[in-house]
C-alpha atoms as a PDB file:
ATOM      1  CA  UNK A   1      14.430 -37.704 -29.225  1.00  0.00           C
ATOM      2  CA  UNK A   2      11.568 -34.966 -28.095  1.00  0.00           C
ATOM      3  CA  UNK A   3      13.227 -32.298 -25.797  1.00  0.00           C
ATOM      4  CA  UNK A   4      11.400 -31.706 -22.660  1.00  0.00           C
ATOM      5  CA  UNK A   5      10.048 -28.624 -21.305  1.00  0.00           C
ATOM      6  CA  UNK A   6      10.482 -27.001 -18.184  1.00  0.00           C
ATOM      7  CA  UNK A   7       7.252 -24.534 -17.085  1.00  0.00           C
ATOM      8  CA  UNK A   8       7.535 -22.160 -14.186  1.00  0.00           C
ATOM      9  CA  UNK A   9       5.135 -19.489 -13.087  1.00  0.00           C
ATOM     10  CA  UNK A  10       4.792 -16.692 -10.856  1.00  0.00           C
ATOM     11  CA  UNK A  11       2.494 -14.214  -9.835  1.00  0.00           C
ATOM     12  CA  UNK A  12       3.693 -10.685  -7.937  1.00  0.00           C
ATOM     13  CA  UNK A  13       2.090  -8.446  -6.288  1.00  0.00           C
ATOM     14  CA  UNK A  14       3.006  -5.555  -8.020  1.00  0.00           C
ATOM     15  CA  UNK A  15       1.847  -3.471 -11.045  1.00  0.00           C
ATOM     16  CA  UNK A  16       2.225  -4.656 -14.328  1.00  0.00           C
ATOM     17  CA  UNK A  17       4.714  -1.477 -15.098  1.00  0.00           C
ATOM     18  CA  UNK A  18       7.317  -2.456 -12.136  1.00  0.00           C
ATOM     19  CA  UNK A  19       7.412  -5.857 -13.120  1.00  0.00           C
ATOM     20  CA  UNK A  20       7.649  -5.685 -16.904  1.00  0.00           C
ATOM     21  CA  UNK A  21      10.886  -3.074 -16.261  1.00  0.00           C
ATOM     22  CA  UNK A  22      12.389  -5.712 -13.832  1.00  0.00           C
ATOM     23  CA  UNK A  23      11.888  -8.927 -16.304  1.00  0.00           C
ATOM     24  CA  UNK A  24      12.929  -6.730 -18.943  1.00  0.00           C
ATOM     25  CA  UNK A  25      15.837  -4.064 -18.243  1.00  0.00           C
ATOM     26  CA  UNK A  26      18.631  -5.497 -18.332  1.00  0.00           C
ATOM     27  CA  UNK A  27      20.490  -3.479 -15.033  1.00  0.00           C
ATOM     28  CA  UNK A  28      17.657  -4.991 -13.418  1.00  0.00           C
ATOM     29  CA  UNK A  29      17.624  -8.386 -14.449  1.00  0.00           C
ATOM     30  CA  UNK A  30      21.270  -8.840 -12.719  1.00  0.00           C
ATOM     31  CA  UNK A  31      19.508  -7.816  -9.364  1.00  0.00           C
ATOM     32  CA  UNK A  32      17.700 -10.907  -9.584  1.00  0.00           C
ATOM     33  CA  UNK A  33      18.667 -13.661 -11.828  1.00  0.00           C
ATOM     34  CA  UNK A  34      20.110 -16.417  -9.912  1.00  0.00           C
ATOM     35  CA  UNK A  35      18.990 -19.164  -8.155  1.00  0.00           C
ATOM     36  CA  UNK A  36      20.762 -18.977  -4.822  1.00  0.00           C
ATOM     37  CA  UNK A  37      22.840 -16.084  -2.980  1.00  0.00           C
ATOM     38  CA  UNK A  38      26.053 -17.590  -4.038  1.00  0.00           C
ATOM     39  CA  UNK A  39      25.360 -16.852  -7.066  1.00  0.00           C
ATOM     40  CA  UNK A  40      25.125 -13.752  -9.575  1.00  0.00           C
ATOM     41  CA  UNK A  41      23.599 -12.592 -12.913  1.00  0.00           C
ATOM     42  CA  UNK A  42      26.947 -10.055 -13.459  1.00  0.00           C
ATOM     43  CA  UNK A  43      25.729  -9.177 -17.465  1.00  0.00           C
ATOM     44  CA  UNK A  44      22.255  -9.220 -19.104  1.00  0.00           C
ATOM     45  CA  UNK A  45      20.798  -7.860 -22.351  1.00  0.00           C
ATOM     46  CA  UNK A  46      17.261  -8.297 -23.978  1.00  0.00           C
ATOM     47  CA  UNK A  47      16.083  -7.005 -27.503  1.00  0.00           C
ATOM     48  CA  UNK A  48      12.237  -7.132 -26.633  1.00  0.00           C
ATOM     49  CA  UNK A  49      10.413  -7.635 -29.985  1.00  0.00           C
ATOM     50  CA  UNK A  50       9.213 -11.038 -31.289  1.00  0.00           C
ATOM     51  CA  UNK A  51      12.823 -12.438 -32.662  1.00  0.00           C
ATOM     52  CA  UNK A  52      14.939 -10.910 -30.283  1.00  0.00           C
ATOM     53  CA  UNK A  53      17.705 -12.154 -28.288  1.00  0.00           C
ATOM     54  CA  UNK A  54      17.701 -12.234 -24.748  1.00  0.00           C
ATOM     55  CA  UNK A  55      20.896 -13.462 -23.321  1.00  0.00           C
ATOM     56  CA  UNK A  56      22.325 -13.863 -19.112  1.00  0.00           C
ATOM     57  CA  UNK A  57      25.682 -14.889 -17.277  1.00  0.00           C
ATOM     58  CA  UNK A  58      24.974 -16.344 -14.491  1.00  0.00           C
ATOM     59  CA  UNK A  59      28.196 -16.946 -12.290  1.00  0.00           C
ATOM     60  CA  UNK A  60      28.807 -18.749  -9.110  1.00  0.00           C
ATOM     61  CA  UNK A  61      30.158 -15.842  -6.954  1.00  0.00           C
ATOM     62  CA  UNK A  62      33.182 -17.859  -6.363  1.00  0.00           C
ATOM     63  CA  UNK A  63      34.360 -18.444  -9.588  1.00  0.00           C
ATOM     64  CA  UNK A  64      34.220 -21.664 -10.041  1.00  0.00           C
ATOM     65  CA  UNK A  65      31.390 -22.156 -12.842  1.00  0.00           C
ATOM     66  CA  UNK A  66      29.430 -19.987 -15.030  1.00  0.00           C
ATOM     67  CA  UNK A  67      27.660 -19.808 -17.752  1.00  0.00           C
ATOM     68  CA  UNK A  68      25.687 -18.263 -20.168  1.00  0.00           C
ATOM     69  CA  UNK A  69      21.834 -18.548 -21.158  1.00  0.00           C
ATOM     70  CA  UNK A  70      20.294 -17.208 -24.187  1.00  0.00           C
ATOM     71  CA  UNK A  71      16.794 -17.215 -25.764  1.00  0.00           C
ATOM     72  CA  UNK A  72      14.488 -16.018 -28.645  1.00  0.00           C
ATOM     73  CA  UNK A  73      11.636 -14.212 -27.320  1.00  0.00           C
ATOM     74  CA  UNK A  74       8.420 -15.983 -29.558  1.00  0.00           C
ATOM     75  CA  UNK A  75       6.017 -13.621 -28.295  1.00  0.00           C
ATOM     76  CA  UNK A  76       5.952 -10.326 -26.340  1.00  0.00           C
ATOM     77  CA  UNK A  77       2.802  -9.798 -24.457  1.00  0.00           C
ATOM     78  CA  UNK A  78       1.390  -7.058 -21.037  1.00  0.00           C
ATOM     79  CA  UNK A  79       0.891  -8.950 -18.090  1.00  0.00           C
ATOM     80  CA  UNK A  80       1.568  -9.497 -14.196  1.00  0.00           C
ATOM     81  CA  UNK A  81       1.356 -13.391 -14.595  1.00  0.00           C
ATOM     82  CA  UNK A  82       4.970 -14.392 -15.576  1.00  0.00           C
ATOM     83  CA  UNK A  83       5.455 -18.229 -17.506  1.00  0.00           C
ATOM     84  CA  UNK A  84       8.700 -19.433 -19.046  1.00  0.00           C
ATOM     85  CA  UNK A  85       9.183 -22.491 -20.540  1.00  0.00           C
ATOM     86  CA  UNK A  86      12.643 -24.038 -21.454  1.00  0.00           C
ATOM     87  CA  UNK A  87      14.132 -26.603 -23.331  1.00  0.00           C
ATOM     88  CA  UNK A  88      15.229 -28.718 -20.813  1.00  0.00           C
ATOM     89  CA  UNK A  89      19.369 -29.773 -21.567  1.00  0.00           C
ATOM     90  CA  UNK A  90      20.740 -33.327 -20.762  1.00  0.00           C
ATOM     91  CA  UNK A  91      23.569 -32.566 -18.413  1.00  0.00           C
ATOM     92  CA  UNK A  92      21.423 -32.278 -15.194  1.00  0.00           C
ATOM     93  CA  UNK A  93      18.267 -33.790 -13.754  1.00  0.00           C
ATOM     94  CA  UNK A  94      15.171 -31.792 -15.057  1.00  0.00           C
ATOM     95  CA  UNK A  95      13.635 -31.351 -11.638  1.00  0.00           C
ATOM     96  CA  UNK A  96      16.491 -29.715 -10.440  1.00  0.00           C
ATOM     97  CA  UNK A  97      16.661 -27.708 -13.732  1.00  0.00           C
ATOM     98  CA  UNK A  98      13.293 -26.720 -12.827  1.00  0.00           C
ATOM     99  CA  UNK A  99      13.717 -26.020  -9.089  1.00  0.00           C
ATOM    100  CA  UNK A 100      16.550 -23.460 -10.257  1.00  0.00           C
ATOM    101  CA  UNK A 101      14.643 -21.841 -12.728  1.00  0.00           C
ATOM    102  CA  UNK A 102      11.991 -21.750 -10.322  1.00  0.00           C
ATOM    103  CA  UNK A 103      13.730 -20.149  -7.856  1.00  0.00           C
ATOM    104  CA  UNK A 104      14.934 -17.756 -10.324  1.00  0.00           C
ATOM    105  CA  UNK A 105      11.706 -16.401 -11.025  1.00  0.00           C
ATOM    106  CA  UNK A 106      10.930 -16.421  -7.613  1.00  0.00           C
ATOM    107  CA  UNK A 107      13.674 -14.244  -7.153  1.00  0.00           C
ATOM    108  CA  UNK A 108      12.253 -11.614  -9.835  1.00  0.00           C
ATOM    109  CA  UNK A 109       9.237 -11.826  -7.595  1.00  0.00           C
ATOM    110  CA  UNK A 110      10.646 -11.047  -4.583  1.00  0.00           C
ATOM    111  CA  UNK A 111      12.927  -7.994  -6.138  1.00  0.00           C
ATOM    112  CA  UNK A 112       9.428  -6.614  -7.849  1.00  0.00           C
ATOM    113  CA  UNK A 113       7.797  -6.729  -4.802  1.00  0.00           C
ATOM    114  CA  UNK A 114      10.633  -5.354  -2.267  1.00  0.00           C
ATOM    115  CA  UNK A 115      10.852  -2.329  -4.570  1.00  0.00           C
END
């Protein structure tokens, strides 16, 4: 069976520095990765170099499910256009998979540009 992929894309209106330290440091990434206010991002780290890890917990702020999302970053490139895609996983329907991731990135947006 051929795993589907989930895009999502963003542009910010910000410079390229400010956003590539937001996608990228990891005390920043927890200010903004999660899809909806009751929820949290409360551990990141990313080794940014084609082959490193990049790994998340994302927690619902009431305790009651987590978990964790890791990646291999393929290719490291400068940039103010952001694009994931994902492997999309069986469990839930991939439109809402990709609303949440969407809204994710949405949320990196909107921390870029408020600061």
């Amino acid at each position: 069976m051929t795993q589907r992929k989930i895009a999502i894309e963003t542009t910010i209106a910000a410079p390229v520095g400010h956003v590539w330290r937001a996608y990228t440091t990891p005390a920043e990434i927890t200010q903004w990765n999660f899809a909806s206010d009751d929820w949290c991002c409360p551990h990141a780290e990313a080794d940014l170099r084609v082959g490193g890890r990049y790994t998340a917990r994302m927690e619902a702020k009431d305790g009651s499910l987590g978990f964790d999302f890791e990646a291999i970053y393929e290719e490291v490139d400068g940039g103010t256009r952001v694009s994931t895609v994902f492997d999309a996983e069986a469990q839930n329907p991939v439109e809402m998979q990709r609303d949440g991731w969407q809204a994710i990135l949405n949320n990196l947006k909107a921390y870029v540009e408020r600061s």
